[in-house]
C-alpha atoms as a PDB file:
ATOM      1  CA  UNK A   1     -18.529  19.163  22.341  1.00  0.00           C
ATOM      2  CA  UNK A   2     -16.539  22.570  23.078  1.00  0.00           C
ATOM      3  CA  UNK A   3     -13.384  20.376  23.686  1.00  0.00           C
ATOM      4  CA  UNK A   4     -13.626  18.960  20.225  1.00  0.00           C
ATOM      5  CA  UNK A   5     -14.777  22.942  18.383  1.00  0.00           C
ATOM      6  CA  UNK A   6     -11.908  23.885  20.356  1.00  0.00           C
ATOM      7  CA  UNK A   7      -9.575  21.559  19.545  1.00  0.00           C
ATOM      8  CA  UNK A   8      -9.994  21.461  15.849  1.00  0.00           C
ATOM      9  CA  UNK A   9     -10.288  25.770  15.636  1.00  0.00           C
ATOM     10  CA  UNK A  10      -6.820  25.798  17.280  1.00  0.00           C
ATOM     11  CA  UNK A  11      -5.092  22.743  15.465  1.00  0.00           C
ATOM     12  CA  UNK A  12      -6.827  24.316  12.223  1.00  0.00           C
ATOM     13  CA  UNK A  13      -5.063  27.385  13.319  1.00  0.00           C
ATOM     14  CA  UNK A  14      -1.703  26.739  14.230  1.00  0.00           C
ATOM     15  CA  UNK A  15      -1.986  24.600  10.960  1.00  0.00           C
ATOM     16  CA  UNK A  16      -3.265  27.496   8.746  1.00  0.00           C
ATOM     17  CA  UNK A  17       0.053  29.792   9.482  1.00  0.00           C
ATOM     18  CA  UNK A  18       2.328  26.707   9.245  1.00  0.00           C
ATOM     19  CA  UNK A  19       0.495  26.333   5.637  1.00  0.00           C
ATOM     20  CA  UNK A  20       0.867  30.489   4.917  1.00  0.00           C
ATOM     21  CA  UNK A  21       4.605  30.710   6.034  1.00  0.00           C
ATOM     22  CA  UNK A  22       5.370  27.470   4.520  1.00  0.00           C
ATOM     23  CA  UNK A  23       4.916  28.453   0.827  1.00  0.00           C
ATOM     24  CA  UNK A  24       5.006  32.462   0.812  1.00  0.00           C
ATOM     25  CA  UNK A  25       8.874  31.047   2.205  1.00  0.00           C
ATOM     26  CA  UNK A  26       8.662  27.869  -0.472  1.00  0.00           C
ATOM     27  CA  UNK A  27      10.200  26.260   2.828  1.00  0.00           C
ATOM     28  CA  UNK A  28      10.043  22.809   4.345  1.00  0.00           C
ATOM     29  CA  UNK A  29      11.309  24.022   7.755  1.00  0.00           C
ATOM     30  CA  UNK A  30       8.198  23.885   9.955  1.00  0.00           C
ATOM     31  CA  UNK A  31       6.340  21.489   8.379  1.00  0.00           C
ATOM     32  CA  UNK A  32       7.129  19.006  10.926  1.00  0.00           C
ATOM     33  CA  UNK A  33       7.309  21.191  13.735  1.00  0.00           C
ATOM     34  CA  UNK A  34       4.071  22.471  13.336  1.00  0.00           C
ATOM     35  CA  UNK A  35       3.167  18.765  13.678  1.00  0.00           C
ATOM     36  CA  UNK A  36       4.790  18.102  17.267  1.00  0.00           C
ATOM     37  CA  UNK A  37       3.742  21.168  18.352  1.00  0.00           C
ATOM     38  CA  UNK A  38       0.088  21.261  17.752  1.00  0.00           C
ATOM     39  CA  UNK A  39       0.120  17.764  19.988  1.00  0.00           C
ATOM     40  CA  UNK A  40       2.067  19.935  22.292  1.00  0.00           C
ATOM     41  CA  UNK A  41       0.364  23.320  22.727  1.00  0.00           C
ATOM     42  CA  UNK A  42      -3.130  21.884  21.978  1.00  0.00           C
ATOM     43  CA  UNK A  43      -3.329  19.108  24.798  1.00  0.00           C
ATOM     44  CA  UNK A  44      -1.299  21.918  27.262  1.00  0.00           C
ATOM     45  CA  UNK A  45      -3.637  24.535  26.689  1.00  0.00           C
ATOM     46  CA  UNK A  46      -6.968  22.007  26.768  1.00  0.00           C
ATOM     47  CA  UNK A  47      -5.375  20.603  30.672  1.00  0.00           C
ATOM     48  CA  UNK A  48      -4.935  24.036  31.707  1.00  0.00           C
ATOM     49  CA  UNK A  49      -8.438  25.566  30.692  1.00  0.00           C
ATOM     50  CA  UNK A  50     -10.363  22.298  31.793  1.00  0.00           C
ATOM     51  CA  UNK A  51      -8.880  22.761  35.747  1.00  0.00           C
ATOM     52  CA  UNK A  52      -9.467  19.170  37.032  1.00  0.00           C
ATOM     53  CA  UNK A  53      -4.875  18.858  37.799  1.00  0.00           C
ATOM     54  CA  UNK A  54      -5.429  15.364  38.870  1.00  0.00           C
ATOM     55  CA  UNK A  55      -2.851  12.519  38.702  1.00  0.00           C
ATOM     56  CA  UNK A  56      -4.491  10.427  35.434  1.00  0.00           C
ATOM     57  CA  UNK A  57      -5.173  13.726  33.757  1.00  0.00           C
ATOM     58  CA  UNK A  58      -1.820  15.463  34.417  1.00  0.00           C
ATOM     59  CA  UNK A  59       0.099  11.943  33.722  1.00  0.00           C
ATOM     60  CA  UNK A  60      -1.434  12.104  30.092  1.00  0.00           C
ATOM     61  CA  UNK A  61      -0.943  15.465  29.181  1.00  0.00           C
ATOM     62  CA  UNK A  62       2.456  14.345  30.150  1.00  0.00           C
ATOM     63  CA  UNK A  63       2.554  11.828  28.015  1.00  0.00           C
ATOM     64  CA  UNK A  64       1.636  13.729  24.994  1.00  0.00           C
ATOM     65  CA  UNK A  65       3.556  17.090  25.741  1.00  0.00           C
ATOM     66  CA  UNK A  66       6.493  14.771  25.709  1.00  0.00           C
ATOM     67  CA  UNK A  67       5.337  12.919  22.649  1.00  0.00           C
ATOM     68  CA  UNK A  68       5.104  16.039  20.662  1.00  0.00           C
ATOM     69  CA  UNK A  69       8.167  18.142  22.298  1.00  0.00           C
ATOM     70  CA  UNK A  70      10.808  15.203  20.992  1.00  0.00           C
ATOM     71  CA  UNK A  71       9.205  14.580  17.534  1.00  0.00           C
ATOM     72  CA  UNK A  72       9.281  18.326  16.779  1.00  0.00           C
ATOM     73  CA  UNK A  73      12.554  18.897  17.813  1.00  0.00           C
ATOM     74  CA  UNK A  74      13.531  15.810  16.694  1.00  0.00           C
ATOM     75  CA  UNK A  75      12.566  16.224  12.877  1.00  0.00           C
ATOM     76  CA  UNK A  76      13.359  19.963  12.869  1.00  0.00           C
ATOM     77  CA  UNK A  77      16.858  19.428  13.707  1.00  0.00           C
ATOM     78  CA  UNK A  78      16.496  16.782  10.904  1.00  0.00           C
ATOM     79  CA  UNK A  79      14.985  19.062   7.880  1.00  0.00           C
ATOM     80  CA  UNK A  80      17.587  21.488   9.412  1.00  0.00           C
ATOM     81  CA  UNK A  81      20.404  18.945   8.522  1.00  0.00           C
ATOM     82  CA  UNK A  82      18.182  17.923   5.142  1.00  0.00           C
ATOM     83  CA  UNK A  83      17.562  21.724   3.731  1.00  0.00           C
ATOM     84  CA  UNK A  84      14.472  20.039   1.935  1.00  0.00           C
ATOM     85  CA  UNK A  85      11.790  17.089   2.408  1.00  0.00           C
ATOM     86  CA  UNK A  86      11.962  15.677  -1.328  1.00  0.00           C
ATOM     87  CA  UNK A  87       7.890  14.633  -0.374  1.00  0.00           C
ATOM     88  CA  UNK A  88       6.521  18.759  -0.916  1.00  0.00           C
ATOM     89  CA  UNK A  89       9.165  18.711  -4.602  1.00  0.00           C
ATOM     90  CA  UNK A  90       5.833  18.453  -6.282  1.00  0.00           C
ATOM     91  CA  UNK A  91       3.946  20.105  -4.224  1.00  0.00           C
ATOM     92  CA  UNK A  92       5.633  23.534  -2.999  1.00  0.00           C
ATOM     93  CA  UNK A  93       5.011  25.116  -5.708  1.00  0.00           C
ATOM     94  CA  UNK A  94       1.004  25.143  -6.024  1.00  0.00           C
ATOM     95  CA  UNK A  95      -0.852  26.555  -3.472  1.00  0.00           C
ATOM     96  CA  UNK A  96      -3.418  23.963  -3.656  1.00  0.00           C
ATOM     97  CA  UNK A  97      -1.695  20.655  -3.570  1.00  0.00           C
ATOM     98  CA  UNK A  98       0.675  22.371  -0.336  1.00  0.00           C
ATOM     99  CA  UNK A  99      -2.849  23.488   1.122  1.00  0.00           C
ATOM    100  CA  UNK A 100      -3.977  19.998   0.617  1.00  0.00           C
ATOM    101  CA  UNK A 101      -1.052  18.370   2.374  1.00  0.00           C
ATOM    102  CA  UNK A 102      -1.826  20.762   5.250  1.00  0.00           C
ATOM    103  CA  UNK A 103      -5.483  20.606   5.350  1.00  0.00           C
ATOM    104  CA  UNK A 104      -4.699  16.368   5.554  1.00  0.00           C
ATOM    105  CA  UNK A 105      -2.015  17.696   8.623  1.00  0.00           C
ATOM    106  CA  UNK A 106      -4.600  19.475  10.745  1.00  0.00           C
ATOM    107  CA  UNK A 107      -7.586  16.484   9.979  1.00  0.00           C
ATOM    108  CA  UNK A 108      -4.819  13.607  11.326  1.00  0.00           C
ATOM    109  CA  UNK A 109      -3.983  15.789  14.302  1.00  0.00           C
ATOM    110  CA  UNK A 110      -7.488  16.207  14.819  1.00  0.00           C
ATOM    111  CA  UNK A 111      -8.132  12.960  14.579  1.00  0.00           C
ATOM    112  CA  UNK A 112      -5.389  11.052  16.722  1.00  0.00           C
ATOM    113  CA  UNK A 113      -5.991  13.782  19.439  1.00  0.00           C
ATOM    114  CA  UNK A 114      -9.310  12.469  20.139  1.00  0.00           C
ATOM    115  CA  UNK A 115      -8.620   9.790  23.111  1.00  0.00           C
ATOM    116  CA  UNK A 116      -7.056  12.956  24.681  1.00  0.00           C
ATOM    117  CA  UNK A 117      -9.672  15.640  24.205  1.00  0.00           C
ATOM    118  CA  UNK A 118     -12.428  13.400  25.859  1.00  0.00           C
ATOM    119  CA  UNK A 119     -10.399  12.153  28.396  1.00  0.00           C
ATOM    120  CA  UNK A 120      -9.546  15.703  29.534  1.00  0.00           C
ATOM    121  CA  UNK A 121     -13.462  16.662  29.051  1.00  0.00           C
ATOM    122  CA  UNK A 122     -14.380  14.105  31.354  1.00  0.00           C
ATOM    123  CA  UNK A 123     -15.711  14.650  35.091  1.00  0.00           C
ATOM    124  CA  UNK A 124     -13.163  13.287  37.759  1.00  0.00           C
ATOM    125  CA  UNK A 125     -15.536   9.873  38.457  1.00  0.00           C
ATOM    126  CA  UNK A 126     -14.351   8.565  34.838  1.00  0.00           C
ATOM    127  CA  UNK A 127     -10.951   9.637  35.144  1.00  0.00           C
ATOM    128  CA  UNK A 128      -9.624   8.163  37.992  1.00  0.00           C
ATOM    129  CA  UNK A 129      -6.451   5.639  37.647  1.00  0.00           C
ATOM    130  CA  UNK A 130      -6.875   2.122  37.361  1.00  0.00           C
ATOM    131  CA  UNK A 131      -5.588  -1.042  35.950  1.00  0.00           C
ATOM    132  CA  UNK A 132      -6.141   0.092  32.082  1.00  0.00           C
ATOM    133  CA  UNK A 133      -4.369   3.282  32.707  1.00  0.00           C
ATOM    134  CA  UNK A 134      -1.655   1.462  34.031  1.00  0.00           C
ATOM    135  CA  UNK A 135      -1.511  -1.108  30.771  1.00  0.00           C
ATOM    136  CA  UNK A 136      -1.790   1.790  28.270  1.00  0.00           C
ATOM    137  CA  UNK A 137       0.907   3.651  29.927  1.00  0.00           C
ATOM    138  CA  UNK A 138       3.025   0.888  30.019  1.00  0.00           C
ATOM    139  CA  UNK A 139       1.942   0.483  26.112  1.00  0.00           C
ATOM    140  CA  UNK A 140       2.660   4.068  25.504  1.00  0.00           C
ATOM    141  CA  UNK A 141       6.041   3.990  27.525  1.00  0.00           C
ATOM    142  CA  UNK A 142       7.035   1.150  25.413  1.00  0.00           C
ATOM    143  CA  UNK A 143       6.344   2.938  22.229  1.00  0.00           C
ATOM    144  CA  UNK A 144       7.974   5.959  23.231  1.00  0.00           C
ATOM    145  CA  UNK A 145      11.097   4.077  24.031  1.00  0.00           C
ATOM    146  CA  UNK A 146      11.210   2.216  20.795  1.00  0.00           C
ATOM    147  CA  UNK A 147      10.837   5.533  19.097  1.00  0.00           C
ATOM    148  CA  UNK A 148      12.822   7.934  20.072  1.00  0.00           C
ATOM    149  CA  UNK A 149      15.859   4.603  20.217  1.00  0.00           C
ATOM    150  CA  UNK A 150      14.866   3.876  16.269  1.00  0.00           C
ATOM    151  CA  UNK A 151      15.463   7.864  15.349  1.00  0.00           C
ATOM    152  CA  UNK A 152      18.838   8.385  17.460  1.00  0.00           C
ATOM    153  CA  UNK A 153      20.340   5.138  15.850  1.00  0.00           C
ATOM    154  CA  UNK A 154      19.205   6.335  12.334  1.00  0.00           C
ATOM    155  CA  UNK A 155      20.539  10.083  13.335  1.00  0.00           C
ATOM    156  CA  UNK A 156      23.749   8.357  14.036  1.00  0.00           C
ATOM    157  CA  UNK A 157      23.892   6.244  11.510  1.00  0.00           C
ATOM    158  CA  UNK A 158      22.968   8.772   8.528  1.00  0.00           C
ATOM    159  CA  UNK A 159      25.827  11.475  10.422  1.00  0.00           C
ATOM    160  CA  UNK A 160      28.635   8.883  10.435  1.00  0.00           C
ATOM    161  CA  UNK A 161      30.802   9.636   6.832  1.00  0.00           C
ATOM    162  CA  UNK A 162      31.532   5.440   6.921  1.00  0.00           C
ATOM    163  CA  UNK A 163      27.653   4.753   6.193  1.00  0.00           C
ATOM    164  CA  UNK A 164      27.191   7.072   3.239  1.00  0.00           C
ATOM    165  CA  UNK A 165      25.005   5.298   0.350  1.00  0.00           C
ATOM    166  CA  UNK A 166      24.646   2.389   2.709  1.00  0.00           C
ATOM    167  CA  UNK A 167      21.173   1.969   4.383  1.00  0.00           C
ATOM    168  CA  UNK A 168      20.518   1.215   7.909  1.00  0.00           C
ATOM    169  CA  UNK A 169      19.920  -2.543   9.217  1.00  0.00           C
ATOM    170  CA  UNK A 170      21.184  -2.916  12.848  1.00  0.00           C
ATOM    171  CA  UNK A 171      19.984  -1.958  16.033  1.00  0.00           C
ATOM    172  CA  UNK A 172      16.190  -1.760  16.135  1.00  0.00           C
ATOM    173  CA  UNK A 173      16.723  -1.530  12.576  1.00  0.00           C
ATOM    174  CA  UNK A 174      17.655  -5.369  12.296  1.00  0.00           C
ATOM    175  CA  UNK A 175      14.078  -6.217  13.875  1.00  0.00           C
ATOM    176  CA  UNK A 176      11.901  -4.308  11.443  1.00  0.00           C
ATOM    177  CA  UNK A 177      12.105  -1.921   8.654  1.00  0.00           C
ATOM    178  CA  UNK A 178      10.523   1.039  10.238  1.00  0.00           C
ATOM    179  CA  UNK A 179      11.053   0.472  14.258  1.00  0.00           C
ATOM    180  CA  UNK A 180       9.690   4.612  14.358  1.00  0.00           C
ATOM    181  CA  UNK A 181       6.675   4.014  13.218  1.00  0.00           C
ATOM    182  CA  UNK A 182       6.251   0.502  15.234  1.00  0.00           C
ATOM    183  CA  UNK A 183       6.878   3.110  18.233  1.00  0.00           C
ATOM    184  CA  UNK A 184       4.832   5.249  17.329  1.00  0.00           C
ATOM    185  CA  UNK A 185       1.722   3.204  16.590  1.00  0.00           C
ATOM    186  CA  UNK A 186       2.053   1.725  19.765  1.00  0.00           C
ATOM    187  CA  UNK A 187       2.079   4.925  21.464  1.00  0.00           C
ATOM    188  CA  UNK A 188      -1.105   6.079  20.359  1.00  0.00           C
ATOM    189  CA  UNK A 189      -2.904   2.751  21.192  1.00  0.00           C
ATOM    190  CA  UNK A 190      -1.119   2.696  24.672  1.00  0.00           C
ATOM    191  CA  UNK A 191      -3.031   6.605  25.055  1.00  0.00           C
ATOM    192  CA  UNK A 192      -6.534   5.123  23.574  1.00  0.00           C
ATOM    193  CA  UNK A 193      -6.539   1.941  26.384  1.00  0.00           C
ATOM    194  CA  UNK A 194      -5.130   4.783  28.778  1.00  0.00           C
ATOM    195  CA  UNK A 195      -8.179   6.931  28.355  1.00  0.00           C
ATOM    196  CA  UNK A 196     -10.991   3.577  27.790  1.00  0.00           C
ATOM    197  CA  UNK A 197     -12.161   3.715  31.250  1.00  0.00           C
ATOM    198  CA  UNK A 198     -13.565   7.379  30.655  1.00  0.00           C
ATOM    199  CA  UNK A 199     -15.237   6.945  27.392  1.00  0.00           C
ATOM    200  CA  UNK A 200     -18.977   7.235  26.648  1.00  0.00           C
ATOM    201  CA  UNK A 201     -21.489   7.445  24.056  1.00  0.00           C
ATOM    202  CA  UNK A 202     -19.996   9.466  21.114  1.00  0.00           C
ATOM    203  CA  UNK A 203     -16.532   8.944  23.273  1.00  0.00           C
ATOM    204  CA  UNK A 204     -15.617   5.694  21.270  1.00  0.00           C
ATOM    205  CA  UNK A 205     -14.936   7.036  18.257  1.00  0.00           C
ATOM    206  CA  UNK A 206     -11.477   7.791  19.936  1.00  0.00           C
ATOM    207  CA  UNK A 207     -11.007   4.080  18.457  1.00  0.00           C
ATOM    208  CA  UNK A 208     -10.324   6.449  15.430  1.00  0.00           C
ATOM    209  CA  UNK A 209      -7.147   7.691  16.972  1.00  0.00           C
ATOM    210  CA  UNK A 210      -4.813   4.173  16.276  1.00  0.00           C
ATOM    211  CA  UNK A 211      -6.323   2.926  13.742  1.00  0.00           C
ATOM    212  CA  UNK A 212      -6.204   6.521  11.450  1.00  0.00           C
ATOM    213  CA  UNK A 213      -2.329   7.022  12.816  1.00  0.00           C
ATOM    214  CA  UNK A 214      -1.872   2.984  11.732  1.00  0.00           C
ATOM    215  CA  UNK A 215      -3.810   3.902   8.206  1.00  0.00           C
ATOM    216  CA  UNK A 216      -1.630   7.253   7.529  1.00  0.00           C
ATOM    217  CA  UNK A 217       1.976   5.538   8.247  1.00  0.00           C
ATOM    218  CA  UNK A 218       1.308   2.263   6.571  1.00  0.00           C
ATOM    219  CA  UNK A 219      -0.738   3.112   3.244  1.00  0.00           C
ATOM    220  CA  UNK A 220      -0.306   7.254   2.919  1.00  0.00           C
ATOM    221  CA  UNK A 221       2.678   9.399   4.221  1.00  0.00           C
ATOM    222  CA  UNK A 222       4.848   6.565   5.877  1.00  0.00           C
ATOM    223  CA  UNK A 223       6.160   3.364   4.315  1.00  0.00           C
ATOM    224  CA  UNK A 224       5.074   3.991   0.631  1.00  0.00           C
ATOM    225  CA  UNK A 225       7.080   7.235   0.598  1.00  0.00           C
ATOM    226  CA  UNK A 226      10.410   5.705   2.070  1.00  0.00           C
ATOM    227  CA  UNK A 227       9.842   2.581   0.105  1.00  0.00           C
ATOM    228  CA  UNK A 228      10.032   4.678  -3.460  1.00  0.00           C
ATOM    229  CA  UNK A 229      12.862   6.792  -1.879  1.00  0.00           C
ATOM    230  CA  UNK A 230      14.512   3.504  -0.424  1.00  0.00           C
ATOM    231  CA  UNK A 231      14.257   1.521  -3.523  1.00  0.00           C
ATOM    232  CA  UNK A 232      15.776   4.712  -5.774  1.00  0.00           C
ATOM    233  CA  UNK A 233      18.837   4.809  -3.805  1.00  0.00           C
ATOM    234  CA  UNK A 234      19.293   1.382  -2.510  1.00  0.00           C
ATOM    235  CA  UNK A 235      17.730  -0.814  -4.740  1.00  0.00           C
ATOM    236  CA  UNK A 236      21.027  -1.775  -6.920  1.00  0.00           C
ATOM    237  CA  UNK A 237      22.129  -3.342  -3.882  1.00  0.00           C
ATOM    238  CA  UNK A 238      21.682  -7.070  -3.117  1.00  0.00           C
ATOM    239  CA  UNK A 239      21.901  -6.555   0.785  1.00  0.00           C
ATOM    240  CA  UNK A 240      18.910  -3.993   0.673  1.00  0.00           C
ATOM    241  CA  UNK A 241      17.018  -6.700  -1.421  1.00  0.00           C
ATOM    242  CA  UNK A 242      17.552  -9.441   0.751  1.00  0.00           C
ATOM    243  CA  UNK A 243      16.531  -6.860   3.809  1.00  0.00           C
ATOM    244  CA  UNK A 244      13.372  -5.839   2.309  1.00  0.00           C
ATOM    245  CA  UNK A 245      12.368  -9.163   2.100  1.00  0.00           C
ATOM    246  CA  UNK A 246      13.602 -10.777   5.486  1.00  0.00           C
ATOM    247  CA  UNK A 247      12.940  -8.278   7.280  1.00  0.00           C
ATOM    248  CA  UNK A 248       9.154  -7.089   9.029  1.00  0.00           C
ATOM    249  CA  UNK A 249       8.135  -3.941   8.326  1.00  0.00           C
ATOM    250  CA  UNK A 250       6.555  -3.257  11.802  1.00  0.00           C
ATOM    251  CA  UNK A 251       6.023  -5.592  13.962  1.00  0.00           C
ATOM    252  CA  UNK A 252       7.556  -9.157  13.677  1.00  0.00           C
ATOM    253  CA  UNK A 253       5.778 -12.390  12.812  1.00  0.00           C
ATOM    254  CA  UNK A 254       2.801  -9.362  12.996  1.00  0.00           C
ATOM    255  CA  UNK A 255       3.813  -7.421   9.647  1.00  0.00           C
END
C-alpha cells in the first residue's frame, strides 16, 4: 500500500506544478510532457527505492521509461511546432475547468500505472520471468512499434508543404484511423499480462490499467476530439468521407 500512497503523492505532484505553470503562463507547452514524464520519473524512482534490480523488474521499468521518454518528447516537439492544443481554448482561461483537466491527468496516470506499481512491490518469488512475461512483452513491443511508426508518418506527413489541408490515409494510416492509439492500447495490455503472474488479492484491479487507457482514448480525450477537429477541416471532402467510413478506427475487423 506505500507503493500506491507513493505513487499517487508524486504523480499528484508533478501534476500539481504542471497545472500551476500551465495557466499562471496560459500555456499548452507541458501539458503533454508532464504526461510522459510522470510514467517516466514515477516508475524510475519506484525501481530504484524498491532495490530488488532483477531481470523482469528492470526489463519493465524499461519498458515504461521508454514508453514515457518518446511520447513526451514526442508531443512536446509537436505543441512546440503547434504553439497551442485547440482542446484547453475553452478551458485555459478558468482555473477550474484547467484544474479539472489536470486533476483527470494525474487520476489516468494513476490509474494505468497500476500493473507497474504492484509488480515492482512484489517479493522476487512472484516476479520471476516466465512464459506470460514473454507474451506481454512481445504485446507491448508490438504496440510500441506501431506507435511510435503511426506518429513519425503523421510528423512527416503534416511537415511536408504538398499535404497541406489534405488528411493522412497511407502507411499505418491506410489500416485504421488512429494506428497511435491502436499502439498504444496494446502497449498497456502487453504491461498488464507482463506483470499477471505477480498479482494478488487487491493486485487485480491492475485490470483497470487497459481497460481505463481503452475508455479515455475511445469515448473521452482521443477519437471524439480528433473526430470534431477532423470533420471541421476535412469534412467538405469526399475522400475523407469515404475514409471515415471504410476505414477501422483501431483495430481491423475488431473496431
Amino acid at each position: 500500500m506505500n507503493f500506491l500512497i507513493f505513487s499517487l503523492l508524486l504523480i499528484t505532484a508533478i501534476n500539481l506544478a504542471g497545472l500551476l505553470w500551465a495557466y499562471t503562463r496560459q500555456s499548452d507547452h507541458a501539458t503533454d510532457l508532464i504526461y510522459g514524464s510522470s510514467f517516466f520519473l514515477t516508475t524510475l524512482l519506484l525501481y530504484l527505492y524498491q532495490g530488488d534490480f532483477s531481470f523482469t523488474k528492470s526489463l519493465l521499468t524499461l519498458m515504461i521509461c521508454s514508453w514515457g521518454a518518446r511520447l513526451a518528447l514526442f508531443l512536446f516537439r509537436r505543441i512546440k511546432n503547434m504553439k497551442k492544443d485547440d482542446r484547453f481554448d475553452n478551458m485555459r482561461p478558468s482555473f477550474a475547468k484547467f484544474a479539472g483537466f489536470w486533476f483527470l491527468q494525474t487520476i489516468t496516470i494513476f490509474i494505468v500505472l497500476l500493473p507497474v506499481i504492484f509488480f515492482l512491490d512484489s517479493t522476487p518469488t512472484l516476479t520471476q520471468f516466465s512464459f506470460l512475461s514473454l507474451i506481454g512483452f512481445v504485446i507491448w513491443a508490438a504496440g510500441f512499434a506501431i506507435e511510435t511508426i503511426a506518429d513519425q508518418q503523421k510528423n512527416t506527413f503534416r511537415n511536408n508543404a504538398t499535404n497541406k489541408g489534405q488528411f493522412i490515409k497511407t502507411g499505418l494510416w491506410k489500416y485504421a484511423q488512429h494506428p497511435n492509439y491502436s499502439g498504444e492500447i496494446l502497449c498497456w495490455i502487453g504491461v498488464f499480462v507482463y506483470v499477471i503472474p505477480a498479482l494478488q488479492g487487491w493486485g487485480w484491479i491492475s485490470i483497470l490499467s487497459p481497460l481505463w487507457i481503452s475508455f479515455m482514448l475511445i469515448k473521452v480525450s482521443g477519437i471524439p476530439f480528433l473526430i470534431k477537429s477532423s470533420e471541421k477541416k476535412y469534412g467538405h471532402l469526399t475522400a475523407y468521407q469515404v475514409y471515415k467510413k471504410t476505414t477501422p478506427r483501431l483495430f481491423p475487423g475488431v473496431y
